[in-house]
PDB file of N, CA and C in Angstrom:
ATOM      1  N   UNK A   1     -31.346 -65.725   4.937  1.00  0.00           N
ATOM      2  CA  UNK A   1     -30.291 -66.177   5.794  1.00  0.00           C
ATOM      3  C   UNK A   1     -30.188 -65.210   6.971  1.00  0.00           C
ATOM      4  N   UNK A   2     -29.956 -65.848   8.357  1.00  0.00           N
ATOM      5  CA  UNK A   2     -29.596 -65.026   8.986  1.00  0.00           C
ATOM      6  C   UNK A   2     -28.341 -64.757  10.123  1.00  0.00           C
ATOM      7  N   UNK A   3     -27.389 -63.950   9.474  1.00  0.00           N
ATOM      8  CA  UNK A   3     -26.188 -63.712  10.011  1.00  0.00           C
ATOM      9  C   UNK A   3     -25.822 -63.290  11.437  1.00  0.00           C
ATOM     10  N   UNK A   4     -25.057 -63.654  12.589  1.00  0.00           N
ATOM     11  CA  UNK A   4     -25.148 -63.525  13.399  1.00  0.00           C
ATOM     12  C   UNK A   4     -24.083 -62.408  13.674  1.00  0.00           C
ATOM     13  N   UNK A   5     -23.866 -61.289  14.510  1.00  0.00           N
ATOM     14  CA  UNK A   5     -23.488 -60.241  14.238  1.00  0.00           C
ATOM     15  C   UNK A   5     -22.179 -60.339  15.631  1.00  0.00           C
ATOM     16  N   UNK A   6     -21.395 -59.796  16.134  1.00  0.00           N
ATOM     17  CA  UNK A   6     -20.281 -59.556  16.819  1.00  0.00           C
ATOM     18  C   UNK A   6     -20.864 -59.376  18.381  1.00  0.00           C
ATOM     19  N   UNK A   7     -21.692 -58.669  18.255  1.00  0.00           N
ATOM     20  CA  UNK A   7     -22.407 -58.268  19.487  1.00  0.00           C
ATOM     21  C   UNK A   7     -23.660 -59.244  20.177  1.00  0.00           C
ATOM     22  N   UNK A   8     -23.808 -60.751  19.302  1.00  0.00           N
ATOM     23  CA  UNK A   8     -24.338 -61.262  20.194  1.00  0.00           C
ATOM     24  C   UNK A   8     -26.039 -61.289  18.804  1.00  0.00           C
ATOM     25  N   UNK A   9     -26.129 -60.266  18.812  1.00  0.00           N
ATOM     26  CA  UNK A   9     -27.543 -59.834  17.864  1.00  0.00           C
ATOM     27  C   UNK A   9     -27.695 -60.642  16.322  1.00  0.00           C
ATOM     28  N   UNK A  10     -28.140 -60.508  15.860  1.00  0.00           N
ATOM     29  CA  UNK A  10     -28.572 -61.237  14.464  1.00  0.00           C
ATOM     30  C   UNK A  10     -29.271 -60.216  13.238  1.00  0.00           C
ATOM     31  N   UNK A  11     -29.102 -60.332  12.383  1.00  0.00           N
ATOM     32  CA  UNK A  11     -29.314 -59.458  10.785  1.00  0.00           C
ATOM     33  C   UNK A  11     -29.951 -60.555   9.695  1.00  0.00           C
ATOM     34  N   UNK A  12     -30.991 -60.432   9.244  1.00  0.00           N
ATOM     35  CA  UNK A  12     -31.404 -60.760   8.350  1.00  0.00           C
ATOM     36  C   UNK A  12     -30.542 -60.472   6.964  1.00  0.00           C
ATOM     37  N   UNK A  13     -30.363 -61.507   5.410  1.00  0.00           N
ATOM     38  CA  UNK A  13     -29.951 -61.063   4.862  1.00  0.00           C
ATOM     39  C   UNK A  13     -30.982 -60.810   3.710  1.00  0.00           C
ATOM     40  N   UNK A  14     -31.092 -59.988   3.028  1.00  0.00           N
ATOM     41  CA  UNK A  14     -32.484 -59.711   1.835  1.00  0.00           C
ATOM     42  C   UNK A  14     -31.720 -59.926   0.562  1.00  0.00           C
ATOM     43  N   UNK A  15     -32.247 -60.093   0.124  1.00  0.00           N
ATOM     44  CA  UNK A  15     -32.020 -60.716  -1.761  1.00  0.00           C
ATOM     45  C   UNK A  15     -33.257 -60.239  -2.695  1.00  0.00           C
ATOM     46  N   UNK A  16     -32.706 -60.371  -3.808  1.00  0.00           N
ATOM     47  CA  UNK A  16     -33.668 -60.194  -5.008  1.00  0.00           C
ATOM     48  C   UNK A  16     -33.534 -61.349  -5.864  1.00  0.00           C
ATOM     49  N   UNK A  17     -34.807 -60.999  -6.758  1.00  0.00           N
ATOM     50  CA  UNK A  17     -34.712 -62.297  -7.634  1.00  0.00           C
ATOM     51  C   UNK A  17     -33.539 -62.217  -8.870  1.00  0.00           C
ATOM     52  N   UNK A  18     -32.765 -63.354  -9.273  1.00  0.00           N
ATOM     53  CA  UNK A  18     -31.544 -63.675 -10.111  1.00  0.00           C
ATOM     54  C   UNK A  18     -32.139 -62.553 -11.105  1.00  0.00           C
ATOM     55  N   UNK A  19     -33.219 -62.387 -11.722  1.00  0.00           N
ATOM     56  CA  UNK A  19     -33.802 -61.526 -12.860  1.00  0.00           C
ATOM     57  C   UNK A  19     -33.466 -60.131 -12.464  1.00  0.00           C
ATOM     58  N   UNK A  20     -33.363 -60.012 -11.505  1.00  0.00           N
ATOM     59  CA  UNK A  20     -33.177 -58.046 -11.080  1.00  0.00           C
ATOM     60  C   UNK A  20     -31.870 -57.812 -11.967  1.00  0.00           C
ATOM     61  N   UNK A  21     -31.962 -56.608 -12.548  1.00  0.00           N
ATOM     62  CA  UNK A  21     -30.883 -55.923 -13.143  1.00  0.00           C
ATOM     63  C   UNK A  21     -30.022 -54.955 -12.047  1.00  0.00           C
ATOM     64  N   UNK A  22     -30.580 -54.785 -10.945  1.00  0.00           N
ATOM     65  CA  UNK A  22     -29.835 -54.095 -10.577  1.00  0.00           C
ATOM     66  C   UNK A  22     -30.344 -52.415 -10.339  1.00  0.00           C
ATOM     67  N   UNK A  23     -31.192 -52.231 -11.368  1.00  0.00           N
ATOM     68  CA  UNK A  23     -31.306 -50.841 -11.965  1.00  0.00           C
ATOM     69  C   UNK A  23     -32.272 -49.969 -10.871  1.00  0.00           C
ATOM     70  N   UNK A  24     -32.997 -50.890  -9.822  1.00  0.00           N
ATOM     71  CA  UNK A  24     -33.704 -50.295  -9.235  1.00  0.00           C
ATOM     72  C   UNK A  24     -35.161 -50.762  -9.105  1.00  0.00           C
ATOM     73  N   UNK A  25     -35.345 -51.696 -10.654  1.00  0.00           N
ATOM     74  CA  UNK A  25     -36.989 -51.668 -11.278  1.00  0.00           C
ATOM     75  C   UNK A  25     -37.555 -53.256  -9.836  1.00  0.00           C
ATOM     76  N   UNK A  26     -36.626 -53.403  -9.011  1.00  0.00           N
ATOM     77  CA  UNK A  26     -37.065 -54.607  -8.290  1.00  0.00           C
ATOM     78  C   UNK A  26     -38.199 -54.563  -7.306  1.00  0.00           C
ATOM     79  N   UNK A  27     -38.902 -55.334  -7.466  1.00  0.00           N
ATOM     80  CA  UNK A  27     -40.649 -55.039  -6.578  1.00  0.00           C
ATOM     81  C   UNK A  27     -40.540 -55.477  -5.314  1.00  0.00           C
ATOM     82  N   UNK A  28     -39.937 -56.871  -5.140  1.00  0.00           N
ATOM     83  CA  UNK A  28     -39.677 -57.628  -3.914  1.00  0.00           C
ATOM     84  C   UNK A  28     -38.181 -58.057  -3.145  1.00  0.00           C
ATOM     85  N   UNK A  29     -38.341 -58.118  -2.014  1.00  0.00           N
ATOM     86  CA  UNK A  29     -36.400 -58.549  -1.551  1.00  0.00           C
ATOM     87  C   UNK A  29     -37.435 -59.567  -0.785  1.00  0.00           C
ATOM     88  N   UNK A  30     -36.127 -60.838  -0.658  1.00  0.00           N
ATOM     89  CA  UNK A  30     -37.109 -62.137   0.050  1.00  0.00           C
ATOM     90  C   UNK A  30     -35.674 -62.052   1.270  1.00  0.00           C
ATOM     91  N   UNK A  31     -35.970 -62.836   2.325  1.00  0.00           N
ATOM     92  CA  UNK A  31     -34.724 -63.229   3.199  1.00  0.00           C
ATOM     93  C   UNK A  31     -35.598 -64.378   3.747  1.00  0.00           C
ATOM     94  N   UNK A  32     -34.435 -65.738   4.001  1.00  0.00           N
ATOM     95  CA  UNK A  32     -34.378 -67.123   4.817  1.00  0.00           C
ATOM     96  C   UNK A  32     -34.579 -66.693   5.949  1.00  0.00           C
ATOM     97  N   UNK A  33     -35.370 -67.442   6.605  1.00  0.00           N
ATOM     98  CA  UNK A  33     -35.602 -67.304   8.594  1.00  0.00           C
ATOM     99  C   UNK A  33     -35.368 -68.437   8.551  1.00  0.00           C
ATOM    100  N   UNK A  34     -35.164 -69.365   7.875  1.00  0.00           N
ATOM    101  CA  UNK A  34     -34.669 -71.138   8.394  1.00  0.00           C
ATOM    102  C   UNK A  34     -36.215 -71.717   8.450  1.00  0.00           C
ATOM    103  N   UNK A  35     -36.938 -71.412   8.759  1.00  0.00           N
ATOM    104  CA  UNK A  35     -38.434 -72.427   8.728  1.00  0.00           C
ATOM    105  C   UNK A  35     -38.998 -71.495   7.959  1.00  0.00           C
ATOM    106  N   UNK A  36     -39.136 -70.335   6.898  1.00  0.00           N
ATOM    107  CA  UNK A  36     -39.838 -70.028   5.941  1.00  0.00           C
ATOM    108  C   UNK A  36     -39.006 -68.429   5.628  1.00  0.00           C
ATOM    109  N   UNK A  37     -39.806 -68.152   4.846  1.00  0.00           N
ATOM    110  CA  UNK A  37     -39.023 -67.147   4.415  1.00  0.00           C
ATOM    111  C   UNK A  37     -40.408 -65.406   4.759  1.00  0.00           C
ATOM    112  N   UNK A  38     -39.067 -64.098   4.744  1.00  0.00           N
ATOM    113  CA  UNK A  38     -40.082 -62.935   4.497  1.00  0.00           C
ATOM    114  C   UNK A  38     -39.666 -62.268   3.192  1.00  0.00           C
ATOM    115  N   UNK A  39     -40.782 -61.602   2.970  1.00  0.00           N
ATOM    116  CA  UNK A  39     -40.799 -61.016   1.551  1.00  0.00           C
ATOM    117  C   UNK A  39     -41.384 -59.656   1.666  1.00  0.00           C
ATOM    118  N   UNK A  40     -40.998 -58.284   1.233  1.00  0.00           N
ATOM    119  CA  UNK A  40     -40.871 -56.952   1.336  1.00  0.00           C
ATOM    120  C   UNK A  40     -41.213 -56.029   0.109  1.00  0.00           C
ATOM    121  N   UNK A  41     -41.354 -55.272  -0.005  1.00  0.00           N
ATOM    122  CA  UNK A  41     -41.655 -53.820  -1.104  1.00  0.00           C
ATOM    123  C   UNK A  41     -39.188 -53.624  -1.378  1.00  0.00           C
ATOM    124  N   UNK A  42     -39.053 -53.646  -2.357  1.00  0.00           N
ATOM    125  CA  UNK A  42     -37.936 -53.490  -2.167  1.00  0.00           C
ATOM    126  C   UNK A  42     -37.414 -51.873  -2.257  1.00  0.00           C
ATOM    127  N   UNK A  43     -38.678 -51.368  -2.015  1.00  0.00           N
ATOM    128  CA  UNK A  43     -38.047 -49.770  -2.290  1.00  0.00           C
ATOM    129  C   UNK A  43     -39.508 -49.069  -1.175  1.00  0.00           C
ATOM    130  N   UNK A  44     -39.538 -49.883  -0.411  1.00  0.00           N
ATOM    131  CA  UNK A  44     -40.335 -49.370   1.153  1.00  0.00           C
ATOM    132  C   UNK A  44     -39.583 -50.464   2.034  1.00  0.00           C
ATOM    133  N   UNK A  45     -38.645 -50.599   2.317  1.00  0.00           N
ATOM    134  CA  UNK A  45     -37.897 -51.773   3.451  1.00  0.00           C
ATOM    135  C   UNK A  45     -38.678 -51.598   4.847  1.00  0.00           C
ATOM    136  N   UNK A  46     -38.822 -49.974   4.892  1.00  0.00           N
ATOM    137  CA  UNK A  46     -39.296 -49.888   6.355  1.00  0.00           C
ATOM    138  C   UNK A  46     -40.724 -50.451   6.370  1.00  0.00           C
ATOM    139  N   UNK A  47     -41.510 -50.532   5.566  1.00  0.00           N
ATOM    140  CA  UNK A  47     -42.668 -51.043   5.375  1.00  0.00           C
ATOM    141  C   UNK A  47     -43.047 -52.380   5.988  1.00  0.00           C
ATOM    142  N   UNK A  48     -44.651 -53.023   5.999  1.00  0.00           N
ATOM    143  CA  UNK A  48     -45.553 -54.294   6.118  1.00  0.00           C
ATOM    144  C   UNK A  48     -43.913 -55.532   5.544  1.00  0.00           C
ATOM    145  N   UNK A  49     -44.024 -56.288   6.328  1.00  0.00           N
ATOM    146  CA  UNK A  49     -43.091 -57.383   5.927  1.00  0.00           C
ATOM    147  C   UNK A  49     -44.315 -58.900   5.745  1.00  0.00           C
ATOM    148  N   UNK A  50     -44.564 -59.767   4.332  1.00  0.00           N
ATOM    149  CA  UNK A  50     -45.009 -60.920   4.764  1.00  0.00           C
ATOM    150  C   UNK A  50     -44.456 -61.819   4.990  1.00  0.00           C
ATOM    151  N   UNK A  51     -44.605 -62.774   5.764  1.00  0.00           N
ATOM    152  CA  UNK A  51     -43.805 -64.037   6.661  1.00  0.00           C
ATOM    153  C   UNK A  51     -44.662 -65.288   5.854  1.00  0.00           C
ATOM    154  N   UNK A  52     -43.580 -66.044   5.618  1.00  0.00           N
ATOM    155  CA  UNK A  52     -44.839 -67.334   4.929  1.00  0.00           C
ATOM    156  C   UNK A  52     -44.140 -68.348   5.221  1.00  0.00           C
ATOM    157  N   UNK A  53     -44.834 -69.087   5.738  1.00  0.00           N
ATOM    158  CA  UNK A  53     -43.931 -70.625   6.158  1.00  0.00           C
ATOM    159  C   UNK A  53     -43.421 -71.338   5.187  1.00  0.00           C
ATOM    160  N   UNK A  54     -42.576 -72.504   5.501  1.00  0.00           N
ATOM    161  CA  UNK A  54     -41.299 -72.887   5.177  1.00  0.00           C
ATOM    162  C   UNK A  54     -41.946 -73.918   3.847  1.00  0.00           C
ATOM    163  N   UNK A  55     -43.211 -74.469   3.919  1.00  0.00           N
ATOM    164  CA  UNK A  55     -43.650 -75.394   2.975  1.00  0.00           C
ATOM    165  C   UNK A  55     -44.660 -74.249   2.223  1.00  0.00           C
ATOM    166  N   UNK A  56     -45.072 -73.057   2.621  1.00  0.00           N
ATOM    167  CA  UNK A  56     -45.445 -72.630   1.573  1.00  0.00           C
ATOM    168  C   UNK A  56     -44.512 -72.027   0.651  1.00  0.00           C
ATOM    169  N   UNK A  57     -43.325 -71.384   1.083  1.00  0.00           N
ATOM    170  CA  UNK A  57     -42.419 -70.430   0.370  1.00  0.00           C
ATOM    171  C   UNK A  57     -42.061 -71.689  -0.738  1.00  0.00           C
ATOM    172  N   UNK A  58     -41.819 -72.480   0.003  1.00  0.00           N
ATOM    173  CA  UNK A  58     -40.956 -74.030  -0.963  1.00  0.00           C
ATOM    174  C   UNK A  58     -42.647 -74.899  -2.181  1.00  0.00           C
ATOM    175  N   UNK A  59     -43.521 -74.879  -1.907  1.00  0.00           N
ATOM    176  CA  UNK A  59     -44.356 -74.947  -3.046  1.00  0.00           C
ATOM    177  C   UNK A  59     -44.509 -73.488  -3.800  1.00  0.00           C
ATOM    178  N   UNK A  60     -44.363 -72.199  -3.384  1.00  0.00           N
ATOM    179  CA  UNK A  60     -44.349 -70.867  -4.302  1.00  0.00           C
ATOM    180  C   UNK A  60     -43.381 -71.597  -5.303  1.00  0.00           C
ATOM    181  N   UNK A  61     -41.643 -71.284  -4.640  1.00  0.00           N
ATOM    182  CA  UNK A  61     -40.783 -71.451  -6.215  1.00  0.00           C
ATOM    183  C   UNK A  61     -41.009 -72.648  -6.761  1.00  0.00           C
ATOM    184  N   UNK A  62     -41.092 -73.912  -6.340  1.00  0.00           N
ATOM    185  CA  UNK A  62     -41.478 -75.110  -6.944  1.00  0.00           C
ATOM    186  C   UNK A  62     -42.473 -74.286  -8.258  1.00  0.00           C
ATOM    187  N   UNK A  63     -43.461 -73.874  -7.820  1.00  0.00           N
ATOM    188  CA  UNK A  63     -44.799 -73.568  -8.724  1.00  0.00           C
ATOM    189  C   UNK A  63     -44.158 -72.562  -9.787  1.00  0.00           C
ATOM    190  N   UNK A  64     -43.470 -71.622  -9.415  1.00  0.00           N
ATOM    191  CA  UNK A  64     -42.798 -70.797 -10.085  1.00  0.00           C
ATOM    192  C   UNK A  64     -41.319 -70.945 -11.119  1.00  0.00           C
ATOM    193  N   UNK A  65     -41.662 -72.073 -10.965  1.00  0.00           N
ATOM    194  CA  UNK A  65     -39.752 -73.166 -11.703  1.00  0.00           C
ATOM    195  C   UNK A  65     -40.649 -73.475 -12.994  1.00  0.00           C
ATOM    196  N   UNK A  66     -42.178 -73.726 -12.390  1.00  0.00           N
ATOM    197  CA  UNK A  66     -43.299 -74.566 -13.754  1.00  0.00           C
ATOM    198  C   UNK A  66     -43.926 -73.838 -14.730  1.00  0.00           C
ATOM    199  N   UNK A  67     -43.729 -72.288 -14.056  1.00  0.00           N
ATOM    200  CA  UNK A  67     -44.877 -70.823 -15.053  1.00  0.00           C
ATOM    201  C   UNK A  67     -44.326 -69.934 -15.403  1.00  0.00           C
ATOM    202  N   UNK A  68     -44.777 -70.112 -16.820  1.00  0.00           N
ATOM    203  CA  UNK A  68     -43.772 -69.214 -17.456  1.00  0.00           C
ATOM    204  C   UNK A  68     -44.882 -67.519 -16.944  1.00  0.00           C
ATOM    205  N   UNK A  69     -43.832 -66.727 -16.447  1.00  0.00           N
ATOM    206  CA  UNK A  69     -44.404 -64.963 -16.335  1.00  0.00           C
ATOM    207  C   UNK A  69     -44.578 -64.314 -16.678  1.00  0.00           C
ATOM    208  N   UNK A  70     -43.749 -64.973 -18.305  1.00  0.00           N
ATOM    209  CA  UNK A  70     -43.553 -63.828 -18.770  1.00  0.00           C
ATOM    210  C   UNK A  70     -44.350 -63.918 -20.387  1.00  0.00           C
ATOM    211  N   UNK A  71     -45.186 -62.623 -21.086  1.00  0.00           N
ATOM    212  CA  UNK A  71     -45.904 -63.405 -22.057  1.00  0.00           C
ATOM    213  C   UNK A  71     -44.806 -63.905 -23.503  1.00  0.00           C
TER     214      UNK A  71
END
């Protein structure tokens, strides 16, 4: 999602997956751009960001609703 700020400027918002505890152990933060989404190191933010368009991000979780991850 991206929030539009007081000054005119705009902020991305980052998320984790519903599964994160919280504790730290989280690998990825994703954020909405409206036509696809980016996805990050969640403990290098300043780091490589990947950008993936709007029908691939949306067949990822589709595909990921169907497989189980875990053994």
């Amino acid at each position: 999602m991206i929030l539009p700020e007081s000054d005119g400027s705009s902020r991305l918002v980052w998320f984790t997956a519903s599964y994160s505890n919280g504790a730290g152990g989280e690998c990825v933060e994703c954020a909405s751009t409206g036509d696809g989404a980016l996805v990050r190191d969640s403990k290098m933010t300043e780091a490589h960001v990947i950008a993936v368009s709007g029908d691939a991000w949306r067949s990822f979780i589709q595909t990921m609703k169907h497989v189980s991850t875990r053994p």
